[in-house]
N, C-alpha and C. Protein backbone atom coordinates (compact mmCIF):
# COMPACT_ATOMS: atom_id res chain seq x y z
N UNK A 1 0.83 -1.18 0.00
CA UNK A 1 0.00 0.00 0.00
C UNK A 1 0.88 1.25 0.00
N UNK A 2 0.57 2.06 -0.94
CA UNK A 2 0.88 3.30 -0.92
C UNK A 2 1.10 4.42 0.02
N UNK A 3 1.74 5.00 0.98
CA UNK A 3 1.88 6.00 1.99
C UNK A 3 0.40 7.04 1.45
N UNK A 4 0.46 7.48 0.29
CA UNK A 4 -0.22 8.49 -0.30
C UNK A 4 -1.47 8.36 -0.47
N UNK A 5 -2.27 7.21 0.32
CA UNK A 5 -3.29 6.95 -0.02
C UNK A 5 -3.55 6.53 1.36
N UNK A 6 -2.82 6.68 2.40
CA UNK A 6 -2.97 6.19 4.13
C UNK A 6 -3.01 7.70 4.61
N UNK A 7 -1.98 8.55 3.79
CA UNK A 7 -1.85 9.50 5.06
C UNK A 7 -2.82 10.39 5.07
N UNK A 8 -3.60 10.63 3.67
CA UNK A 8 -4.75 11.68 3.83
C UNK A 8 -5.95 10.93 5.41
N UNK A 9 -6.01 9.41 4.98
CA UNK A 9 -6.57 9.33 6.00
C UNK A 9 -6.48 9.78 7.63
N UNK A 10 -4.91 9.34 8.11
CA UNK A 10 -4.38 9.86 8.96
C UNK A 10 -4.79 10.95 9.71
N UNK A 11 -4.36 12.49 8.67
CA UNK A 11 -4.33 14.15 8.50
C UNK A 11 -5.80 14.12 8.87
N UNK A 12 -6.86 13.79 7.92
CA UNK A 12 -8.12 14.10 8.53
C UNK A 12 -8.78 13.09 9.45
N UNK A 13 -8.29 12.17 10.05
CA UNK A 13 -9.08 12.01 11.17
C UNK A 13 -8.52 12.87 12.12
N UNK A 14 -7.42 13.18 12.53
CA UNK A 14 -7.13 14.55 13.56
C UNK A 14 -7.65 15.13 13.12
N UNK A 15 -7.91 15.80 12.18
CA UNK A 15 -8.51 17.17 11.65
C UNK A 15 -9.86 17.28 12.04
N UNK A 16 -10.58 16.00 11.60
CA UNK A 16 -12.18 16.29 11.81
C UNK A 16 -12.62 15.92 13.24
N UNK A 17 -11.93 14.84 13.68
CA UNK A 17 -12.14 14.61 15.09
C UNK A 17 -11.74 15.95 15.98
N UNK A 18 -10.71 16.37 15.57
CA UNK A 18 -10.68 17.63 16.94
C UNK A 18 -11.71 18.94 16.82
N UNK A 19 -11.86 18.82 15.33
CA UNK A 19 -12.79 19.82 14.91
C UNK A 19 -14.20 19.67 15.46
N UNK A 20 -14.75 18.51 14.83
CA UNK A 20 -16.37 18.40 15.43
C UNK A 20 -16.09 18.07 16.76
N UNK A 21 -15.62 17.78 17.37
CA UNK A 21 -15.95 17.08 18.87
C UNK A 21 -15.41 17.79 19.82
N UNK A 22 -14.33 18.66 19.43
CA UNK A 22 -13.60 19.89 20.33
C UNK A 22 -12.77 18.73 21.07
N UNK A 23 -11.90 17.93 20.85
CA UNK A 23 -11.67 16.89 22.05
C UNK A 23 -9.83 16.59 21.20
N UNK A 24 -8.67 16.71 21.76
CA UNK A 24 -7.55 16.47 20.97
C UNK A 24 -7.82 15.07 21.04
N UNK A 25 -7.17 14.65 20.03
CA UNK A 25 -6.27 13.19 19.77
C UNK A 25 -4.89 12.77 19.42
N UNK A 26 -4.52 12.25 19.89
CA UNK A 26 -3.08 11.71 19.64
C UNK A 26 -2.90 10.25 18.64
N UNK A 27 -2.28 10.17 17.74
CA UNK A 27 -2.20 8.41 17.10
C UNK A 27 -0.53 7.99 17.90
N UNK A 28 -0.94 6.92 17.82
CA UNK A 28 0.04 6.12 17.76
C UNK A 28 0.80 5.52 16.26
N UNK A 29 1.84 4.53 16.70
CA UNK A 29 2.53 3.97 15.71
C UNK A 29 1.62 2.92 14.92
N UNK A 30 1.47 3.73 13.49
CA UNK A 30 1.14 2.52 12.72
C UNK A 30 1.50 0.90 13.01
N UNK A 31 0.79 0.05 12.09
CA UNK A 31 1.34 -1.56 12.19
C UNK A 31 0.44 -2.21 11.72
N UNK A 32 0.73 -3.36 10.77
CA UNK A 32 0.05 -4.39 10.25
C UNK A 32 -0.42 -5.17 10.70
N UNK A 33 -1.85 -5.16 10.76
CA UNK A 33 -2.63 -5.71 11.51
C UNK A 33 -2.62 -7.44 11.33
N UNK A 34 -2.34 -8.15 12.38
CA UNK A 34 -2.34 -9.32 12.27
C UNK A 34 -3.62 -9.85 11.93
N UNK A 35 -3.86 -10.70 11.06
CA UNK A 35 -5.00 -11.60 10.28
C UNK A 35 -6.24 -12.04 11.29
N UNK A 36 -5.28 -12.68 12.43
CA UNK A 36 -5.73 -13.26 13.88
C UNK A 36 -6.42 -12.28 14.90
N UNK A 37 -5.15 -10.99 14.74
CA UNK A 37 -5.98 -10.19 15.86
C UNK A 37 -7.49 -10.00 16.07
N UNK A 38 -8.03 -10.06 17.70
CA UNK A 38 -9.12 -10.34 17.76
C UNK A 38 -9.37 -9.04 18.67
N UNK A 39 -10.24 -8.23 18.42
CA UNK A 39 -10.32 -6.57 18.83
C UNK A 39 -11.95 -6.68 19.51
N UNK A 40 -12.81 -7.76 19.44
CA UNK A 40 -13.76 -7.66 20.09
C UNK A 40 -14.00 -7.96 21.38
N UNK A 41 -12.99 -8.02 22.37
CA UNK A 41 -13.08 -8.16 24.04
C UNK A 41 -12.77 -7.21 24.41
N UNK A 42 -11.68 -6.29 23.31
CA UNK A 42 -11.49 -4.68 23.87
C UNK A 42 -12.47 -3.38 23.22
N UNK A 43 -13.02 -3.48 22.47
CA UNK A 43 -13.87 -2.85 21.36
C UNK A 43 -14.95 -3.11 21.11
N UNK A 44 -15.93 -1.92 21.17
CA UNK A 44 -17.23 -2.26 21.25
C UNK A 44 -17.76 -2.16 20.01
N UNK A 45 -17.42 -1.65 18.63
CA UNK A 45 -17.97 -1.29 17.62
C UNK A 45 -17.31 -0.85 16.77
N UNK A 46 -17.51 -1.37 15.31
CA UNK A 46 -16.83 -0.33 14.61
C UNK A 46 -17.44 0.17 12.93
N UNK A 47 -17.25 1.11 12.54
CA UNK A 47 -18.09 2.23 11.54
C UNK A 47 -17.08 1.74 10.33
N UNK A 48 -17.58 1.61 8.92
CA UNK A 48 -16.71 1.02 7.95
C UNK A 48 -17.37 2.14 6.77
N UNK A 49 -16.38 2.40 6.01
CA UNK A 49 -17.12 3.01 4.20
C UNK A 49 -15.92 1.97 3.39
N UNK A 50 -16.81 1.68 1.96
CA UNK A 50 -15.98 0.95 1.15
C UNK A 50 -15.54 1.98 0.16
N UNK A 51 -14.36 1.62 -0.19
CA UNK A 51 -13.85 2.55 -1.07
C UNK A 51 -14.17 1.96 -2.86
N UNK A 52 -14.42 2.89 -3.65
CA UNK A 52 -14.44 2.00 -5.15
C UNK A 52 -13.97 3.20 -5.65
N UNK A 53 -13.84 2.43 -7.09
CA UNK A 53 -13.06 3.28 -8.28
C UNK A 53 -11.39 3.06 -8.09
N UNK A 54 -11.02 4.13 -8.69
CA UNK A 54 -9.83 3.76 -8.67
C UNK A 54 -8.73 3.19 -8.13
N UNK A 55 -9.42 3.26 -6.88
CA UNK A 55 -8.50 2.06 -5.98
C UNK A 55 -9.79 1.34 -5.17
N UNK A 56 -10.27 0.39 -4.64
CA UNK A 56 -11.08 -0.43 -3.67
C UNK A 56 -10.43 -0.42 -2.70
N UNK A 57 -11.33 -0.53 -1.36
CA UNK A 57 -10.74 -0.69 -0.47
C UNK A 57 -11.90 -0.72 0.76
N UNK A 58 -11.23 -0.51 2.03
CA UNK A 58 -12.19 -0.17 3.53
C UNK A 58 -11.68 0.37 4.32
N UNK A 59 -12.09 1.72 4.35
CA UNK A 59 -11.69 2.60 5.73
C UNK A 59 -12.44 2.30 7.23
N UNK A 60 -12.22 1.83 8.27
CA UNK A 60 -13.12 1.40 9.85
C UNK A 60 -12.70 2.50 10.78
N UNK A 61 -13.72 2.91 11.49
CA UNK A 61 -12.64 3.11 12.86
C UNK A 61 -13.13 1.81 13.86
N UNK A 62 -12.76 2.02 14.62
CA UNK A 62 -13.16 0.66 15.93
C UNK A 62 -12.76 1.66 16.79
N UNK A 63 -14.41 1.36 17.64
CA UNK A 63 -14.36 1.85 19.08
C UNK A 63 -14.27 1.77 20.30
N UNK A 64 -13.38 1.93 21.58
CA UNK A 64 -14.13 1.50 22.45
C UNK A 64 -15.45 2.15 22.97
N UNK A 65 -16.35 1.63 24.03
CA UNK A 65 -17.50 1.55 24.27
C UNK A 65 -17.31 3.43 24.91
N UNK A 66 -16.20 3.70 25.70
CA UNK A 66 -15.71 4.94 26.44
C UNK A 66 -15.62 6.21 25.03
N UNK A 67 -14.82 5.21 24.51
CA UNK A 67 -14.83 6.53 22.85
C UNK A 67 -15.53 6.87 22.44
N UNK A 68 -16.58 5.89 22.21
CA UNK A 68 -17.68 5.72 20.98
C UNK A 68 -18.71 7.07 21.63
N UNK A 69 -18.97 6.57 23.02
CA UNK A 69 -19.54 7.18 23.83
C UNK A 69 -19.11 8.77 24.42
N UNK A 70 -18.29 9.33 24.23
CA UNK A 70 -16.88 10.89 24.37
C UNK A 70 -17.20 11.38 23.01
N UNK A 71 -17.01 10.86 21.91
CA UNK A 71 -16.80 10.78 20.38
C UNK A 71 -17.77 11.70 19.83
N UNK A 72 -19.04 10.53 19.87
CA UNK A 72 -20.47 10.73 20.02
C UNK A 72 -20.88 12.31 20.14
N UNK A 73 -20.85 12.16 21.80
CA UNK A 73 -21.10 13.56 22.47
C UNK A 73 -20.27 14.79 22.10
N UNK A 74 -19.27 14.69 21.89
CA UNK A 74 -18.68 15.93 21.49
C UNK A 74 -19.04 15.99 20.03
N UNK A 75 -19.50 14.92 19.27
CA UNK A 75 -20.28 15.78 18.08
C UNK A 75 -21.43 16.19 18.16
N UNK A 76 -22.39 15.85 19.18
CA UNK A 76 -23.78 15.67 18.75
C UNK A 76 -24.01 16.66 20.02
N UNK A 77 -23.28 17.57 20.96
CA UNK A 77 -23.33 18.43 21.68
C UNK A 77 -24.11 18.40 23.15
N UNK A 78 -24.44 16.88 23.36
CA UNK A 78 -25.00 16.75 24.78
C UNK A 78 -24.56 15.34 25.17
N UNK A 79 -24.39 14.91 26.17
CA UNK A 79 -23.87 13.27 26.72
C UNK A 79 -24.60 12.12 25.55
N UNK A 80 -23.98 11.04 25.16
CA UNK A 80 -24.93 10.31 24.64
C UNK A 80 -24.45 9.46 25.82
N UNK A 81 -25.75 8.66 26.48
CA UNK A 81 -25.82 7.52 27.22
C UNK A 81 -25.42 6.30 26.97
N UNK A 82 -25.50 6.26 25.88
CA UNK A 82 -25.53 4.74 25.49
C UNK A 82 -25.04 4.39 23.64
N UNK A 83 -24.49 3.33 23.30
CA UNK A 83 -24.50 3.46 22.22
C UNK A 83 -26.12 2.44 21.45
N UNK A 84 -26.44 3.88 20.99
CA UNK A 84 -27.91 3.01 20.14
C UNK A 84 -28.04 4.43 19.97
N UNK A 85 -29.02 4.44 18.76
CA UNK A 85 -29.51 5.98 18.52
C UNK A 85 -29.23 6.47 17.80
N UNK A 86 -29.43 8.39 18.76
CA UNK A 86 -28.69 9.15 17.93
C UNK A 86 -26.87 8.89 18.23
N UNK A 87 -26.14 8.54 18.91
CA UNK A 87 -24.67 8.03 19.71
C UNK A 87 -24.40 7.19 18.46
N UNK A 88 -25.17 6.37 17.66
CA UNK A 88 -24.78 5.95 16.42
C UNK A 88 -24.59 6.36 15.10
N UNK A 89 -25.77 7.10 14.79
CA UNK A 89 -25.73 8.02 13.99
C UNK A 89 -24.15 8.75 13.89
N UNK A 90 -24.16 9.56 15.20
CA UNK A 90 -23.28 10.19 15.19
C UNK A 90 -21.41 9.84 15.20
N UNK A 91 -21.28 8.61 14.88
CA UNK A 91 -20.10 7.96 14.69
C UNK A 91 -20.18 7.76 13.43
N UNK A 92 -21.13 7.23 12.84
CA UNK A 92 -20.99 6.92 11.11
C UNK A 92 -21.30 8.31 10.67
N UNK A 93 -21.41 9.46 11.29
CA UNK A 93 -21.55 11.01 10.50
C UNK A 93 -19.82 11.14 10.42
N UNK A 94 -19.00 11.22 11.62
CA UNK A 94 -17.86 10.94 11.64
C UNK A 94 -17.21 10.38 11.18
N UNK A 95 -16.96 9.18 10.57
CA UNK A 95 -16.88 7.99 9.82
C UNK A 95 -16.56 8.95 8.55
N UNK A 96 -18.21 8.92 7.87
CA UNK A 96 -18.60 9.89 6.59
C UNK A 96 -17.69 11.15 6.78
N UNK A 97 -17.54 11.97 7.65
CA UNK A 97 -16.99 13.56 7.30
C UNK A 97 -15.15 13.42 7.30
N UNK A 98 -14.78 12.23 8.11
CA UNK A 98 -13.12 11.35 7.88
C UNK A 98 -12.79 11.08 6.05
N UNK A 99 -13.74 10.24 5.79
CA UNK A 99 -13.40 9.47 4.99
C UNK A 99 -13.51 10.73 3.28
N UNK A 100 -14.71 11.48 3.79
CA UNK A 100 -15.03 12.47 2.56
C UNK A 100 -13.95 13.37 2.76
N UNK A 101 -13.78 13.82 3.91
CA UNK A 101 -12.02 15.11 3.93
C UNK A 101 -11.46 14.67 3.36
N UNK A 102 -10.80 13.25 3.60
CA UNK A 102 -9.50 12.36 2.99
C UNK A 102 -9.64 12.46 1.66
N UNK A 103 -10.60 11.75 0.86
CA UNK A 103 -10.95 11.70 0.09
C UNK A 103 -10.46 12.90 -1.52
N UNK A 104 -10.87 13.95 -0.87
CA UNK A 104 -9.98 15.21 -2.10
C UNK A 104 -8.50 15.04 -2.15
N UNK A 105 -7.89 14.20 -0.79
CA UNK A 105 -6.33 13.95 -0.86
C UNK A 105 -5.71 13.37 -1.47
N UNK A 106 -6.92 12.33 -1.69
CA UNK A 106 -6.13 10.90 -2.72
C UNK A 106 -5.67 11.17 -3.93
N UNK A 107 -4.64 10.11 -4.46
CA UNK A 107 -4.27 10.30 -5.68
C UNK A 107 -5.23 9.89 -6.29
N UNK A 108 -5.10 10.61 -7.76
CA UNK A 108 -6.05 10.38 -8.83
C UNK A 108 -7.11 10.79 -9.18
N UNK A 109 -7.80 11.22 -7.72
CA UNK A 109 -9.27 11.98 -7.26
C UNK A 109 -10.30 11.06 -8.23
N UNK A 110 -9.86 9.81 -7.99
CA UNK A 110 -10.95 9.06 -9.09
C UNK A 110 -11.84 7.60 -8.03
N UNK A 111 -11.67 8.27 -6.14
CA UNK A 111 -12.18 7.22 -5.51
C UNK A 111 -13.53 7.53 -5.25
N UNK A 112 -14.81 6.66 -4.90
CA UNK A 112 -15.59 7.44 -4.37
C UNK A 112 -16.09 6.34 -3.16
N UNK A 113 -17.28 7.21 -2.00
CA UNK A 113 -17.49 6.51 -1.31
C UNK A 113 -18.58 5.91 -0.92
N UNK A 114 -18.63 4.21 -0.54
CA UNK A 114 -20.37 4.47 -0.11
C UNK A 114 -20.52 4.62 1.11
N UNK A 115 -21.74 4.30 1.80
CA UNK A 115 -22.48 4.78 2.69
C UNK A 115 -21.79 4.41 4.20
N UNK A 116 -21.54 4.68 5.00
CA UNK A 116 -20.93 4.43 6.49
C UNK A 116 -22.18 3.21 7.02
N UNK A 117 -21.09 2.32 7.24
CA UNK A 117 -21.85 1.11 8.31
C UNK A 117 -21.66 1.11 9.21
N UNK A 118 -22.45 0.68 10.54
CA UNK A 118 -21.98 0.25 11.93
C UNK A 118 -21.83 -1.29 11.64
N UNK A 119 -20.81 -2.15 12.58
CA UNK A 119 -20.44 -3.16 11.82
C UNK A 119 -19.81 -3.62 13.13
N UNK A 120 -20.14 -4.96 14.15
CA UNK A 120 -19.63 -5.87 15.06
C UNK A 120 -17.85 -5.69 14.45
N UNK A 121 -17.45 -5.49 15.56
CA UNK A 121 -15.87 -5.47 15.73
C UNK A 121 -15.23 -6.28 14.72
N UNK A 122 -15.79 -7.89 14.95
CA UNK A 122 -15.23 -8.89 14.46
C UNK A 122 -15.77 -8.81 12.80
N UNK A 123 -16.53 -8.18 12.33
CA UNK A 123 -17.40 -8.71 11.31
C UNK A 123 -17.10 -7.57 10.11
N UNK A 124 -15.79 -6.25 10.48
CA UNK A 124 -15.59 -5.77 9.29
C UNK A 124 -14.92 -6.48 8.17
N UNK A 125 -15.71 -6.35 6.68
CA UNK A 125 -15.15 -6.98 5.88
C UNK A 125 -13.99 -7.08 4.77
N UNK A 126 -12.69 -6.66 5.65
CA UNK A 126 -11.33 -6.63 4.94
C UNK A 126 -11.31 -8.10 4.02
N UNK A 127 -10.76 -7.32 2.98
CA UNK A 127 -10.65 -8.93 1.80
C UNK A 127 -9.59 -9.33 2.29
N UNK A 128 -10.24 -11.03 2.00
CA UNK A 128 -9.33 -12.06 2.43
C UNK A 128 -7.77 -11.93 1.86
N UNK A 129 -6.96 -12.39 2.35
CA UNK A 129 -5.36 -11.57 1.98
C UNK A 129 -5.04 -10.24 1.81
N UNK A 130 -5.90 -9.17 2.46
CA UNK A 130 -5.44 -7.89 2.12
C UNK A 130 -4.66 -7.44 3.19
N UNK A 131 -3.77 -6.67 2.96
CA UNK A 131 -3.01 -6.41 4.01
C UNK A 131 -4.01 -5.08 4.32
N UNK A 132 -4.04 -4.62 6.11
CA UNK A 132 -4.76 -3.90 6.72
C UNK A 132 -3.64 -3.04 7.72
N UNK A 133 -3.57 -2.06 7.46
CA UNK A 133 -2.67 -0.93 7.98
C UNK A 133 -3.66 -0.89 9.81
N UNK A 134 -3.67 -0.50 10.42
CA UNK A 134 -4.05 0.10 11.69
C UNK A 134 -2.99 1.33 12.61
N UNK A 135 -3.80 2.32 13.00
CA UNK A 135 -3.00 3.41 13.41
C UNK A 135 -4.27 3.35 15.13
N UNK A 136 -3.58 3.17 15.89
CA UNK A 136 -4.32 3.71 16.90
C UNK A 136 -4.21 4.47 17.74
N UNK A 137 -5.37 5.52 18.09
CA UNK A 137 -5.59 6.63 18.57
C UNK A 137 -6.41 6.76 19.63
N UNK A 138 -5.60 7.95 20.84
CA UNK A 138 -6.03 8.18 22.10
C UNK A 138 -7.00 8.96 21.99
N UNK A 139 -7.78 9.87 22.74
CA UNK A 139 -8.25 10.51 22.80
C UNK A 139 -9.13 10.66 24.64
N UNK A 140 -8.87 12.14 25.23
CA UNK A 140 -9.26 11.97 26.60
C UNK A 140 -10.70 11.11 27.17
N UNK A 141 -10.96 10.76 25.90
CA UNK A 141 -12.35 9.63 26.20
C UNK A 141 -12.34 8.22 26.37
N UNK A 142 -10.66 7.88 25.30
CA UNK A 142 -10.67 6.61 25.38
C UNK A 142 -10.25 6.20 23.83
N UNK A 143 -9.88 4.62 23.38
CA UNK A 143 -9.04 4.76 22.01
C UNK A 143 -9.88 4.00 21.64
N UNK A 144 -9.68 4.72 19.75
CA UNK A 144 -10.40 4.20 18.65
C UNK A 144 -8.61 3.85 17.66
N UNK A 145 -9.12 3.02 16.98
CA UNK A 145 -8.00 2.45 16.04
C UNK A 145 -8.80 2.95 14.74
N UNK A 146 -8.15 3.16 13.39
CA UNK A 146 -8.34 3.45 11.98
C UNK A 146 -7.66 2.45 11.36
N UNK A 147 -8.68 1.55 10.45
CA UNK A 147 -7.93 0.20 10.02
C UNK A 147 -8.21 0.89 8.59
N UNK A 148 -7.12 0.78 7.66
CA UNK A 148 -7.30 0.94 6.38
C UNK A 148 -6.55 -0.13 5.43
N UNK A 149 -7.07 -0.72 4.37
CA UNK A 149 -6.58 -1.50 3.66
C UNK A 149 -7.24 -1.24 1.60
N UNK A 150 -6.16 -1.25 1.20
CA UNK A 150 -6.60 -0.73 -0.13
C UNK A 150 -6.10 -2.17 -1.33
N UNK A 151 -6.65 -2.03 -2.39
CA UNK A 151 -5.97 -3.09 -3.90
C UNK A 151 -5.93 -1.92 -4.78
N UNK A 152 -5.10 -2.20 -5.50
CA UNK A 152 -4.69 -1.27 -6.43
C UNK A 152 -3.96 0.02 -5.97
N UNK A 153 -3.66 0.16 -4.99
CA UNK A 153 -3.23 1.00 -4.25
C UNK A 153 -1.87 0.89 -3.86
């Protein structure tokens, strides 16, 4: 995978996360996500868009239940209680406003995106043999990881 097609992702999830939610974040060190790794005893959820056109692919974040729930609220401007709802909504709006920033970054400007899913930890659908980048990120609420994996890319 291409650097040039990871890092727009990168740039705007700080960007939009500190923006809508008023809340800093910090990433950590990238790393290739092992095939095996199993993220659903620490992670409560996670938001997916598929990428098509000129390159295919799947952008996720994965949440914990503390993030999802911090995340949420600092977009949607009052506590969300719980994740169900509007607390959902408002992660796949996030999801959507990540993936569409990035998006003008890419090479080629020939990707487009579909619709943001909520999607069981275990059950996002990275293609079989694709290699899957992961960058994970703090935030004073609690950490979400950004799994990205592209073909043609």
């Amino acid at each position: 995978m291409k650097v040039a097609y990871i890092n727009p992702f990168i740039s705007n999830t700080r960007s939009v996360i500190e923006t809508m939610t008023q809340m800093p974040v910090v990433s950590g060190k990238a790393y290739l996500k092992n095939p095996d790794e199993r993220l659903r005893n620490r992670y409560a959820l996670s938001t997916a868009i598929d990428l098509s056109g000129g390159v295919t692919g799947i952008v996720a974040l994965t949440f914990t239940e503390s993030a999802a729930l911090g995340l949420a609220s600092g977009l949607m401007g009052e506590k969300a209680r719980a994740l169900e709802g509007d607390c959902l909504d408002a992660l796949r709006e996030l999801t959507s406003m990540i993936a569409g920033s990035a998006k003008k970054d890419l090479p080629g400007g020939l990707v487009k995106l579909g619709l943001p899913r909520l999607l069981q930890v275990d059950k996002v659908p990275f293609p079989a043999g694709a290699s899957v980048i992961g960058i994970p990120w703090d935030s004073g609420c609690g950490r979400f990881i950004l799994e990205i994996t592209f073909k043609g890319a």
